[in-house]
Protein backbone atom coordinates (compact mmCIF):
# COMPACT_ATOMS: atom_id res chain seq x y z
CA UNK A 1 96.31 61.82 120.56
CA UNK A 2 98.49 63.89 122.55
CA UNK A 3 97.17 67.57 123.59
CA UNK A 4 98.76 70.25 121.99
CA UNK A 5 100.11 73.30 124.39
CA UNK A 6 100.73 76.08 121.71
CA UNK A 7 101.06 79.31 123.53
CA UNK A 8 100.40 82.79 121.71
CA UNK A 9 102.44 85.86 122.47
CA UNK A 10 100.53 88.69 122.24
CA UNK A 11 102.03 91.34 119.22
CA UNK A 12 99.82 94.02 118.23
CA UNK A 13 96.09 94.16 117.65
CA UNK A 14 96.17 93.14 113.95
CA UNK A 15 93.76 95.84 112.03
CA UNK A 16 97.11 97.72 111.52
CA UNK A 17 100.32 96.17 111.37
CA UNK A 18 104.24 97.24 110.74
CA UNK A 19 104.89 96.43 107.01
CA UNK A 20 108.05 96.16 105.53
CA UNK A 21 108.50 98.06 101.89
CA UNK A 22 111.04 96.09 100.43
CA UNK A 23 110.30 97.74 97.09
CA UNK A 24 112.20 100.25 95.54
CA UNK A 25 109.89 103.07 95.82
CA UNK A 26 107.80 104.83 98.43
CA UNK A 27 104.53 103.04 98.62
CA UNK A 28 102.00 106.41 99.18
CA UNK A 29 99.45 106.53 101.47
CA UNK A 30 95.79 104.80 100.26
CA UNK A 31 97.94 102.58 97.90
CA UNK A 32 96.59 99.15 97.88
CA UNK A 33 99.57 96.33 98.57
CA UNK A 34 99.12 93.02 97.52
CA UNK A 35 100.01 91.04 101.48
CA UNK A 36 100.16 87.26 100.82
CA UNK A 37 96.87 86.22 99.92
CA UNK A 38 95.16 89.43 101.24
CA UNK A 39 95.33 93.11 100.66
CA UNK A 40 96.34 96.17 102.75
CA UNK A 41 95.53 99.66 102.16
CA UNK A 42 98.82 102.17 103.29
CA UNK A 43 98.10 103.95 106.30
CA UNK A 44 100.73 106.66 105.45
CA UNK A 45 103.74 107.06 102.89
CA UNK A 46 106.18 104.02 103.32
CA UNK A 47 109.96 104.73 101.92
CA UNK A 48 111.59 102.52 100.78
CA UNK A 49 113.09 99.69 102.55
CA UNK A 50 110.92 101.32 105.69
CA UNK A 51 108.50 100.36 107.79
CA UNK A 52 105.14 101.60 107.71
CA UNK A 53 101.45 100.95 108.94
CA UNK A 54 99.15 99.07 106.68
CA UNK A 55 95.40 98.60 107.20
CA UNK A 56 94.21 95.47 107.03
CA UNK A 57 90.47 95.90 107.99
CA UNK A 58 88.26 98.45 107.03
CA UNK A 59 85.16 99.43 104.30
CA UNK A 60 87.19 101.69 101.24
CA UNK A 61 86.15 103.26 98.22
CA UNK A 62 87.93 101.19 95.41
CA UNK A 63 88.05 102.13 91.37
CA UNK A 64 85.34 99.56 89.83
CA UNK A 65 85.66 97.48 86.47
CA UNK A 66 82.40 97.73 84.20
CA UNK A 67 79.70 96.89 85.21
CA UNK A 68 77.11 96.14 88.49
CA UNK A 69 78.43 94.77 91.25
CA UNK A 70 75.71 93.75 94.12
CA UNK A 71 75.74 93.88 97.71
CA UNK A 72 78.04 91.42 99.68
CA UNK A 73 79.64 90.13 96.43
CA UNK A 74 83.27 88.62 97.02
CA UNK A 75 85.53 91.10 94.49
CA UNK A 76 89.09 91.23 93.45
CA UNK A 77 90.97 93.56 92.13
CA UNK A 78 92.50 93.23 88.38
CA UNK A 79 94.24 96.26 86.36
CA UNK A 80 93.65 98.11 89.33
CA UNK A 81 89.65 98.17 89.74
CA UNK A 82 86.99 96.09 92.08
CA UNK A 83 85.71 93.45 90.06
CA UNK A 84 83.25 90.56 90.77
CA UNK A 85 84.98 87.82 91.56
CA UNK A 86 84.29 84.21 89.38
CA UNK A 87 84.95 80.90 90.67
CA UNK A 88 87.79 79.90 87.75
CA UNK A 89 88.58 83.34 86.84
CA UNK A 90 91.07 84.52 89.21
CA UNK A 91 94.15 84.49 87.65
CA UNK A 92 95.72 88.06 87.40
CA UNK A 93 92.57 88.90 90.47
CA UNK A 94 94.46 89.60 94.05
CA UNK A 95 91.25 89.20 96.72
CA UNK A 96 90.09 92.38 97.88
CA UNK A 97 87.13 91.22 100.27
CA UNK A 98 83.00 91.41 100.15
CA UNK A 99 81.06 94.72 98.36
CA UNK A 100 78.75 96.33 100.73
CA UNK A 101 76.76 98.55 98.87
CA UNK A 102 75.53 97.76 95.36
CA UNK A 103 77.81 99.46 93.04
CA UNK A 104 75.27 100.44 89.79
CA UNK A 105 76.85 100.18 85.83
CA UNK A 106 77.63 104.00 85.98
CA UNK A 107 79.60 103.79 89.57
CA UNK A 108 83.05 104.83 89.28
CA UNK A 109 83.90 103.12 92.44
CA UNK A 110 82.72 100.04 94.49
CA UNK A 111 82.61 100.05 98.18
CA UNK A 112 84.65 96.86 99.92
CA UNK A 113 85.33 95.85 103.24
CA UNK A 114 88.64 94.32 102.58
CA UNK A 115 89.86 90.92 103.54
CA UNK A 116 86.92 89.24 104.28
């Protein structure tokens, strides 16, 4: 098998990156945008058809679904809230990441270190 020579360009560092809104609206700063298979938290307020920053690393404080959620659970989020996540129950679930603090029952949000 012949050896591969790929070579990288180095582009930016990647915990932030330029995002394109191609949306209609302004996405506001903390909103949570769906990126491929992953999620990004805005950085700032992104018009329209702009470009913005969008986290893509990071431990937030995310609205939680009913319920407990334990420590270093993988979660998505569905209607807008942190969820556990169920092997065969994704559909309608974007990933969000891992918990990293037990979330109790009466917990309005869950804490998540996105994208992993």
């Amino acid at each position: 098998m012949a050896e591969v020579k790929t070579k990288a360009i180095y582009w930016q560092r990647g915990e932030n990156i330029d995002f394109l809104n191609e949306t209609d609206e302004t996405i506001e700063a903390g909103q949570l945008v769906p990126f491929g298979e992953a999620i990004g938290v805005a950085g700032e307020d992104i018009p329209a058809k702009a470009v913005g920053s969008l986290h893509l690393e990071g431990v937030y404080k995310i609205p939680k679904a009913e319920g407990e959620i334990d420590n270093g659970v993988r979660v998505c989020l569905k209607d807008g809230k942190a969820q556990k996540h169920t092997a065969g129950s994704d559909e309608g679930c974007a990933w969000l990441g891992h918990t990293v603090a037990k979330a109790k029952s009466e917990d309005e949000y869950a804490l998540v270190k996105i994208n992993v």
